[in-house]
Every structure is written in structure tokens, then in C-alpha cells.
C-alpha atoms as a PDB file:
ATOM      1  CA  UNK A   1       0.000   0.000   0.000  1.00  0.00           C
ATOM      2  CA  UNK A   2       1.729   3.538  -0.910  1.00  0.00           C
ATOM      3  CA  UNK A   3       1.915   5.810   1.570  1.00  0.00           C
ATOM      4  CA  UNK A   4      -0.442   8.714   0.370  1.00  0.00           C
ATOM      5  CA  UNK A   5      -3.166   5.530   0.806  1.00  0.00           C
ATOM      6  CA  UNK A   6      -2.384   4.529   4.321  1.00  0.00           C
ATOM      7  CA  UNK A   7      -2.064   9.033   4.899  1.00  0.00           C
ATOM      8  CA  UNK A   8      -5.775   8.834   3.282  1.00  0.00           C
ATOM      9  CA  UNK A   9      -7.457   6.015   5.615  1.00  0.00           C
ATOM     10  CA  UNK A  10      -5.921   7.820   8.631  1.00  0.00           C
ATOM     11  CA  UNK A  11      -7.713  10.822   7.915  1.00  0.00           C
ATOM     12  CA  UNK A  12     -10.530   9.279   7.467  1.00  0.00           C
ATOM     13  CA  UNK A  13     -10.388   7.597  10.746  1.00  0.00           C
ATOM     14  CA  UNK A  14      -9.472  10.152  12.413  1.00  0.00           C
ATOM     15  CA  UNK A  15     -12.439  12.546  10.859  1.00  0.00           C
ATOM     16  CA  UNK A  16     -15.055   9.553  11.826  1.00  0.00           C
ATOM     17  CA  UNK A  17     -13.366   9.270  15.234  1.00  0.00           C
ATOM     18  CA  UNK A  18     -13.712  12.986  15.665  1.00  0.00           C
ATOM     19  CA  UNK A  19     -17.579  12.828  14.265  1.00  0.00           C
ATOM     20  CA  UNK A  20     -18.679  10.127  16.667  1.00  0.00           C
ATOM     21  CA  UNK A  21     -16.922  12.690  19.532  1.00  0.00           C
ATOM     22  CA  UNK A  22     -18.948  15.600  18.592  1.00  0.00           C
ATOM     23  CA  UNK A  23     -22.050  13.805  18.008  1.00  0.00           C
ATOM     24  CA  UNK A  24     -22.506  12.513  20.949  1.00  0.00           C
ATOM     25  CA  UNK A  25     -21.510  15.755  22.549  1.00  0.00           C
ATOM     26  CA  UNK A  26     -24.536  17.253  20.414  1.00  0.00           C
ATOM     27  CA  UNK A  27     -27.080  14.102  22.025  1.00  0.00           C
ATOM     28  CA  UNK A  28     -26.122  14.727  24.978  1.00  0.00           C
ATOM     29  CA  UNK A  29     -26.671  18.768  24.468  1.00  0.00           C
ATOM     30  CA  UNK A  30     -30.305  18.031  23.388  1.00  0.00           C
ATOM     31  CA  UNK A  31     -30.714  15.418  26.477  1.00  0.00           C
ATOM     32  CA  UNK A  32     -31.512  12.939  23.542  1.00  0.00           C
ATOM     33  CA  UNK A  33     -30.665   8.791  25.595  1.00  0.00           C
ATOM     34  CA  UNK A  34     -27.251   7.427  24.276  1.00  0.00           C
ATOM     35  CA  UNK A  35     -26.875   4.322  22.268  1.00  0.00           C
ATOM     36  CA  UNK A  36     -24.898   2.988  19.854  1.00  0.00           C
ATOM     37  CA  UNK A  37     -27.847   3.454  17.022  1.00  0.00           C
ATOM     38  CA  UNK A  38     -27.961   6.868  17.716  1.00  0.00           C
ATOM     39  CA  UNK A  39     -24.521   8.152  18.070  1.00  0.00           C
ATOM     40  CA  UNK A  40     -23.860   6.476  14.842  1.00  0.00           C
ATOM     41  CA  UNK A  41     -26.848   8.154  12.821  1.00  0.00           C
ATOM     42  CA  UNK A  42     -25.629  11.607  14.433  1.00  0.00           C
ATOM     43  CA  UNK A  43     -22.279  11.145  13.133  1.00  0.00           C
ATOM     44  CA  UNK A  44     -23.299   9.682   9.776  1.00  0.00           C
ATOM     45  CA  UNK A  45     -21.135   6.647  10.484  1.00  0.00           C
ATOM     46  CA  UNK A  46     -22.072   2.776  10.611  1.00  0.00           C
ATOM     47  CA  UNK A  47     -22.001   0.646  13.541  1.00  0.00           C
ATOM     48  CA  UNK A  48     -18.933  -1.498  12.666  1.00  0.00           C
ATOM     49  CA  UNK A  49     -16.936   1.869  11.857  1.00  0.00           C
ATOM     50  CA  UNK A  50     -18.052   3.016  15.234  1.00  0.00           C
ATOM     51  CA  UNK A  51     -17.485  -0.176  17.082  1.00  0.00           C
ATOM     52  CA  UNK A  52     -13.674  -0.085  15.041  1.00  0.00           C
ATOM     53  CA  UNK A  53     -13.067   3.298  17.110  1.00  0.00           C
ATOM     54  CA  UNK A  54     -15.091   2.487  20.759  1.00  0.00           C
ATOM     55  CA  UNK A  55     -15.842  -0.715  22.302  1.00  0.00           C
ATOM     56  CA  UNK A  56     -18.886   1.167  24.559  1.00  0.00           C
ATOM     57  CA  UNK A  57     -20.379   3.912  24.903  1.00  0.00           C
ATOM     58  CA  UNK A  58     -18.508   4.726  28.208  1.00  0.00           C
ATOM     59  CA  UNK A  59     -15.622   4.973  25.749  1.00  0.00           C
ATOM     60  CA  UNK A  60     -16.781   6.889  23.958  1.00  0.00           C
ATOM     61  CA  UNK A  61     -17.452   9.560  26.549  1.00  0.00           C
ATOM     62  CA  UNK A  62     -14.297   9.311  28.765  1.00  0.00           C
ATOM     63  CA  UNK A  63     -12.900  10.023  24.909  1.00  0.00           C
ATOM     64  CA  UNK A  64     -15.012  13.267  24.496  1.00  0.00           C
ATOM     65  CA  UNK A  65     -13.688  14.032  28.061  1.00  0.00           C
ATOM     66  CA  UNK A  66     -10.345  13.412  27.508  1.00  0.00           C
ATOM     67  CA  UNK A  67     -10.389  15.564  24.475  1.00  0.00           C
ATOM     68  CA  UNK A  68     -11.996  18.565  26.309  1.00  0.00           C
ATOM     69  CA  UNK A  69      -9.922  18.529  29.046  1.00  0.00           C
ATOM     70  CA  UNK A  70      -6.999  19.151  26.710  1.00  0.00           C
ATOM     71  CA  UNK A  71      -8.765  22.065  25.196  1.00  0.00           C
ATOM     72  CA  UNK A  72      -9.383  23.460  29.077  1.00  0.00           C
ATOM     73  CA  UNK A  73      -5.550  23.210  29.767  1.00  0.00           C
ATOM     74  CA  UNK A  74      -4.907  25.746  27.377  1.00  0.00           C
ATOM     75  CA  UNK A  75      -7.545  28.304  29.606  1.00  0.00           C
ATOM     76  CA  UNK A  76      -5.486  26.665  32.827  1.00  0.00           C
ATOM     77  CA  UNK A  77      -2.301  27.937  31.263  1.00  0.00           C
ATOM     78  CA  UNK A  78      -3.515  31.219  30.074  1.00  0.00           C
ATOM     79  CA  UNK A  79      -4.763  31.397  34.286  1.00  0.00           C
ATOM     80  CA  UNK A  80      -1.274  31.596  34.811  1.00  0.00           C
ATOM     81  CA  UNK A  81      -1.340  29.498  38.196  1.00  0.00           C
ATOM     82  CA  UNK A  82       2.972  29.638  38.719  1.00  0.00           C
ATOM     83  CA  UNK A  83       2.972  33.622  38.794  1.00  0.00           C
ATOM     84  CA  UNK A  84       1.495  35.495  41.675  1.00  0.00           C
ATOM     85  CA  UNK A  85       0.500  35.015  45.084  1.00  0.00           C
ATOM     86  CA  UNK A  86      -0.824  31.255  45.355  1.00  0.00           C
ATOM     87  CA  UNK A  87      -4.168  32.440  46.608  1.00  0.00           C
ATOM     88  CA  UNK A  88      -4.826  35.141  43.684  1.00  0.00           C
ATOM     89  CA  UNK A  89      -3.637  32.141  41.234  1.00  0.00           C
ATOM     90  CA  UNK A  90      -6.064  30.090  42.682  1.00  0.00           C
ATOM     91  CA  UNK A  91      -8.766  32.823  42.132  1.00  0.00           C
ATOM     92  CA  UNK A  92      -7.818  32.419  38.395  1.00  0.00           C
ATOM     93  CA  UNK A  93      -7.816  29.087  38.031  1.00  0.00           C
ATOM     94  CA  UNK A  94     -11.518  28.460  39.638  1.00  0.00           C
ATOM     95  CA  UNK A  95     -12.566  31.359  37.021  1.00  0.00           C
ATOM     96  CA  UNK A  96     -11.150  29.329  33.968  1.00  0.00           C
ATOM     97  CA  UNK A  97     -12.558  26.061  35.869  1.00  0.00           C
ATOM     98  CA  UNK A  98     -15.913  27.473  35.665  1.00  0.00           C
ATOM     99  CA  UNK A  99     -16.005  29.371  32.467  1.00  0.00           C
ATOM    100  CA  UNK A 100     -15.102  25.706  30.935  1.00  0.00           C
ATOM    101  CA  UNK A 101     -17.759  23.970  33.075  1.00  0.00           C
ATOM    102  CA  UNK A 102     -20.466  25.971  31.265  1.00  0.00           C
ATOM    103  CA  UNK A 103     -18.414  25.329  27.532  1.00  0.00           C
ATOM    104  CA  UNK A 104     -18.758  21.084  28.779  1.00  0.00           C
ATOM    105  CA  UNK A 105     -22.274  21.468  30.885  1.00  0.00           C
ATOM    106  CA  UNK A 106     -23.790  18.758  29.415  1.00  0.00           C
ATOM    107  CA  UNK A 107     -20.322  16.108  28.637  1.00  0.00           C
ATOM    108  CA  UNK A 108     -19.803  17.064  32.458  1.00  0.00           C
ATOM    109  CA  UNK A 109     -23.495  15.570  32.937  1.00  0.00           C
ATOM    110  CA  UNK A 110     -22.416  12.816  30.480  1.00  0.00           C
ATOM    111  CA  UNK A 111     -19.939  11.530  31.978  1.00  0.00           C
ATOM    112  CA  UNK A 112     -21.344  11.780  35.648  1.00  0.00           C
ATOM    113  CA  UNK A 113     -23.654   9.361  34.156  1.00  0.00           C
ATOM    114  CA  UNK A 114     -21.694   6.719  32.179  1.00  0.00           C
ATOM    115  CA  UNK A 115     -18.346   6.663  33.924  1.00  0.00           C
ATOM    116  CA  UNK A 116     -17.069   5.182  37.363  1.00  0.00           C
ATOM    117  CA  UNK A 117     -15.179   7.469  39.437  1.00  0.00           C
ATOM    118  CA  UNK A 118     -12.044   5.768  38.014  1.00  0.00           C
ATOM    119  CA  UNK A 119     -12.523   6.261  34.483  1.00  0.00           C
ATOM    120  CA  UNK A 120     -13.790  10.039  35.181  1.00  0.00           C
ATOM    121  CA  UNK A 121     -10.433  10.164  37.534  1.00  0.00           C
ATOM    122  CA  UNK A 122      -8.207   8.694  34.927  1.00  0.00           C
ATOM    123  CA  UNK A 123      -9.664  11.215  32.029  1.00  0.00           C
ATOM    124  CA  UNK A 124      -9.306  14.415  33.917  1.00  0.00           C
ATOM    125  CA  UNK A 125      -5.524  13.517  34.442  1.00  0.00           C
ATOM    126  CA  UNK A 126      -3.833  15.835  32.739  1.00  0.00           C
ATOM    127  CA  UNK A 127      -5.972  18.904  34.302  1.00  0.00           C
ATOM    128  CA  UNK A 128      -5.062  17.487  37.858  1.00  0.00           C
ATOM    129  CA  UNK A 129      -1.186  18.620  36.942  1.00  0.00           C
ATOM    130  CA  UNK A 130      -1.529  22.434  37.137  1.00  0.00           C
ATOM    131  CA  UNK A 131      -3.834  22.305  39.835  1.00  0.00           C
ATOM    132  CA  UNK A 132      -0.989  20.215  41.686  1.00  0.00           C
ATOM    133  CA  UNK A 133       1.662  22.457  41.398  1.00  0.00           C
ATOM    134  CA  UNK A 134      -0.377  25.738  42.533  1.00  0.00           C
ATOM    135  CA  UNK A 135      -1.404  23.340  45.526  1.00  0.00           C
ATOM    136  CA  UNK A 136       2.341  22.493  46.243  1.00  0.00           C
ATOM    137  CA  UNK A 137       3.854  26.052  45.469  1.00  0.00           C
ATOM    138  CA  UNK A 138       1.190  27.116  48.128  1.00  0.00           C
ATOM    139  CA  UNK A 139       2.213  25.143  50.966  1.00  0.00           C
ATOM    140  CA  UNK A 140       5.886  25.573  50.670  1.00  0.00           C
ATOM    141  CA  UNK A 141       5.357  28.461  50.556  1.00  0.00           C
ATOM    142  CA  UNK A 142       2.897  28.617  53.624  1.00  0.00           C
ATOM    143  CA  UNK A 143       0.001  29.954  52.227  1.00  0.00           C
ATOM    144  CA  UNK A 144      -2.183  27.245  51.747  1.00  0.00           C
ATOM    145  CA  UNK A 145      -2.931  24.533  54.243  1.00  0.00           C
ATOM    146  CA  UNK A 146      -0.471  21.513  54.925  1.00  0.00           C
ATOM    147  CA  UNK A 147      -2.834  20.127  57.876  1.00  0.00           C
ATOM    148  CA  UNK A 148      -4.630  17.277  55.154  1.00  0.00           C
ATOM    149  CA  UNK A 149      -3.408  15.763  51.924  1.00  0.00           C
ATOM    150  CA  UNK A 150      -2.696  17.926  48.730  1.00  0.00           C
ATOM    151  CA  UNK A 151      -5.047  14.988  47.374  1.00  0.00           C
ATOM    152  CA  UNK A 152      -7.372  15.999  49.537  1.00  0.00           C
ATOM    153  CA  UNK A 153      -7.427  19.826  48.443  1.00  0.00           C
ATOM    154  CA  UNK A 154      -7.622  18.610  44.597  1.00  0.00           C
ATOM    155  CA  UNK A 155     -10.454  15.954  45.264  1.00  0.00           C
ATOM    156  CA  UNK A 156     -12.562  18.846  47.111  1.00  0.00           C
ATOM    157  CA  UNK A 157     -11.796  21.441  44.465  1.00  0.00           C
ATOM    158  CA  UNK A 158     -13.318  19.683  41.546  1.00  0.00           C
ATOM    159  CA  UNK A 159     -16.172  18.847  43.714  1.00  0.00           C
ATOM    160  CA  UNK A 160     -17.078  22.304  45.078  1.00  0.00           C
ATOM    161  CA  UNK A 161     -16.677  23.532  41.261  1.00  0.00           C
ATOM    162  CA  UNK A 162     -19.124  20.791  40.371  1.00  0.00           C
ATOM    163  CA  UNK A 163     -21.101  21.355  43.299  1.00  0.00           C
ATOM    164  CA  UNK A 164     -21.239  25.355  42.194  1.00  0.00           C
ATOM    165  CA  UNK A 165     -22.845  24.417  39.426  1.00  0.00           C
ATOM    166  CA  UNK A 166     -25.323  22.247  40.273  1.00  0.00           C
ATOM    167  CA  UNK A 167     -26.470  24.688  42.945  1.00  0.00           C
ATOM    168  CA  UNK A 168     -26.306  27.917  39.992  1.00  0.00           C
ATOM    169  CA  UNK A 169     -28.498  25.559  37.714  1.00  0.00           C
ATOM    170  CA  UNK A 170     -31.044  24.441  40.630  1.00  0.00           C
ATOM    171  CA  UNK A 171     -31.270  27.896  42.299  1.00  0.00           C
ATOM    172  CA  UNK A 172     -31.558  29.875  39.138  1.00  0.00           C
ATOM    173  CA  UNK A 173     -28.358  31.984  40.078  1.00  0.00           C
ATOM    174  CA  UNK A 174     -26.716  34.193  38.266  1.00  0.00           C
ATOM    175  CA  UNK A 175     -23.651  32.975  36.757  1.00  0.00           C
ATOM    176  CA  UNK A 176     -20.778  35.596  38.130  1.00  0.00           C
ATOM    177  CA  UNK A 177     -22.936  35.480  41.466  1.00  0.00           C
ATOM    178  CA  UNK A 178     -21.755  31.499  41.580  1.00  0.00           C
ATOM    179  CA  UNK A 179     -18.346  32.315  40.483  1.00  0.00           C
ATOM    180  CA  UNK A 180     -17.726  35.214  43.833  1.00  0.00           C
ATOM    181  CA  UNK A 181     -19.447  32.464  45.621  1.00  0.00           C
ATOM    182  CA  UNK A 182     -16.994  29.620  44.417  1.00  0.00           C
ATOM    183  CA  UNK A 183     -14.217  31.783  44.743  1.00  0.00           C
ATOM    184  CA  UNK A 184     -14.517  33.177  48.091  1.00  0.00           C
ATOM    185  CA  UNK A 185     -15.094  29.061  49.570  1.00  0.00           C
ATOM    186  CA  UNK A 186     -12.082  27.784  47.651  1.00  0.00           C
ATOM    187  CA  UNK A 187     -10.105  30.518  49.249  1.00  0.00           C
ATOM    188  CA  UNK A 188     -11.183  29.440  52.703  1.00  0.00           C
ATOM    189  CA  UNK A 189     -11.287  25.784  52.132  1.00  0.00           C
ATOM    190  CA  UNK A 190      -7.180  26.518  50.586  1.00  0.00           C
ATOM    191  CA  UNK A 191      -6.445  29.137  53.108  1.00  0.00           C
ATOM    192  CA  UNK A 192      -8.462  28.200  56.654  1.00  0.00           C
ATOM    193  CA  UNK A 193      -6.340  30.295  59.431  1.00  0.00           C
ATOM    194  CA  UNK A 194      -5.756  28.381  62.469  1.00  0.00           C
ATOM    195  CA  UNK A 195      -7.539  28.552  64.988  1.00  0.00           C
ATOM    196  CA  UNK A 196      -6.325  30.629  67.966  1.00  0.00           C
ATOM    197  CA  UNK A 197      -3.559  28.986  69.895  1.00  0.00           C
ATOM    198  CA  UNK A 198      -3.273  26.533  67.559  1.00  0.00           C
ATOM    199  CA  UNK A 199      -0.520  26.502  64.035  1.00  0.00           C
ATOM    200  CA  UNK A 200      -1.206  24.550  61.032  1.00  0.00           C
ATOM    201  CA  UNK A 201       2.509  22.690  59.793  1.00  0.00           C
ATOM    202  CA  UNK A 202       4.455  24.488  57.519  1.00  0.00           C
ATOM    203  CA  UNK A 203       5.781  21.930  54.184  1.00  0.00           C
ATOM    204  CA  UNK A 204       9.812  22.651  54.383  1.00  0.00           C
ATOM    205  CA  UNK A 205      10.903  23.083  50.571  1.00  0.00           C
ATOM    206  CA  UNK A 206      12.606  26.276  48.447  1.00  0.00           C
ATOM    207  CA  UNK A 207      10.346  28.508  47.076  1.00  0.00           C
ATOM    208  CA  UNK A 208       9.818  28.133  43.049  1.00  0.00           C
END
């Protein structure tokens, strides 16, 4: 086979791999129930070329997931989380956080439904890397808490940003209101002061 052949057929499946990602992104936007059938009508492709690319449809949404949380790293980075106080950069990167949320409202809803909390873990990897650093800059450099687990911090994170949401959606609430709101309890759940008499551990480590 000459090479402008086998450069032909990997367009094409990379085209129909890309269709069946956006179409079910668009059923899921009109609340329409996922299956096989119809993710394959809405992306014009047939069963066995859909089954070539994803083995379920849980595949095919920790896919669409993976592939938007590579398009929100690049509103992480522009957050600039390594410059500033750790506290202000954490301010910027709950505002990118949420402005993506509302860009992936309904994968987000997606995926709460189709994946286990591995799979949704394992496809949000590389946005837990930025978030990591600004947590570890933070505590060496004593401004965010070292009293539980940096895990701990990033688990809670995603779940008051999801939690933000739900509550915006459900109480009809204006959309920067949410954000202040998010904003101002990340800060405190980062940035708790001890209580009186009492020191939270300082991490040891040079400053970035």
C-alpha cells in the first residue's frame, strides 16, 4: 500500500473518530438517551466503523472528556497558576474552571452518568497537573494549608466547582454570582487560618 493511501485512511479515521466525539456531545446537548444506534446516525457513520473506534459507549465519553480537558488546559495555562500570590492564582484558576464547566455542561453531565469514578479520575488527568503544582507552590510556601493531603485539596476542588454548578443551575443563580461564591469558599477551604492557639505545619521546601 503507498503511503499517500495509508495518509488517506488515517484521515478518514481520524475525521469519523472525531464525528462520533462531537455527536454525541450534540445528544447529549439536546438530552436525547445514548446508544450505539444513535450516536452512529448523528455522526453519519455505521455501527462497525463506530465499534472499530469504541468498544462502549462509556468509551466513547471518557474520549469526548479526555479531548476537552486538553482544550481546558490551554484556559489553565492562560490562568497563569505559577505567577502570583498562590491564593490570587487560585482565584484564576476556579474562574477558567468554571467558564469551561459551562463550555462542557452537558459532557460534564455525560460523563457523571456513564463513567465510574475511576474512568472520570483517569480522564481528567492531565488537568489534575496544574492544579498540583499551585497546591504544592502554596504550601511551601505557607500559604495554603499543609494540615490534610494535597489529594485531599484537589479531590474537594473539583467537587465544590461541580457542586457550584449544580447549585447555579437548581437555584436559578446568576452565573458571576456562583463564580464570587466559588471563589470566596475555595479561598477558605485553601487558606483556613488556624484557629487561635493553635498553628497549622508548615511543608519545608525552596520557594519556586
Amino acid at each position: 500500500m503507498t503511503q499517500p493511501a495509508v495518509d488517506h485512511r488515517r484521515a478518514t479515521a481520524q475525521r469519523n473518530a472525531a464525528a462520533i466525539l462531537d455527536a454525541t456531545e450534540r445528544l447529549l446537548a439536546r438530552r436525547t438517551p445514548l446508544s450505539i444506534v444513535a450516536i452512529a446516525a448523528e455522526a453519519g457513520v455505521s455501527r462497525p466503523t463506530l465499534y472499530a473506534h469504541y468498544r462502549s459507549i462509556a468509551e466513547i465519553i471518557e474520549a469526548a472528556v479526555e479531548r476537552s480537558v486538553l482544550a481546558s488546559l490551554v484556559a489553565f495555562e492562560d490562568a497563569h497558576p505559577e505567577n502570583g500570590p498562590a491564593d490570587q492564582a487560585l482565584r484564576r484558576m476556579a474562574q477558567a474552571s468554571w467558564q469551561q464547566l459551562g463550555r462542557y455542561e452537558a459532557l460534564a453531565r455525560g460523563a457523571a452518568e456513564h463513567l465510574s469514578p475511576g474512568a472520570l479520575h483517569r480522564s481528567h488527568g492531565a488537568m489534575l497537573a496544574p492544579l498540583q503544582a499551585l497546591i504544592d507552590r502554596g504550601r511551601r510556601q505557607g500559604a495554603f494549608r499543609a494540615d490534610v493531603p494535597p489529594e485531599w485539596l484537589v479531590t474537594l476542588y473539583f467537587a465544590l466547582v461541580r457542586g457550584a454548578d449544580e447549585h447555579a443551575a437548581s437555584h436559578g443563580m446568576d452565573s458571576a454570582q456562583a463564580l464570587q461564591l466559588l471563589q470566596t469558599s475555595l479561598t477558605d477551604l485553601f487558606t483556613v487560618a488556624p484557629t487561635e492557639g493553635s498553628k497549622r505545619p508548615r511543608e519545608r521546601g525552596p520557594d519556586p
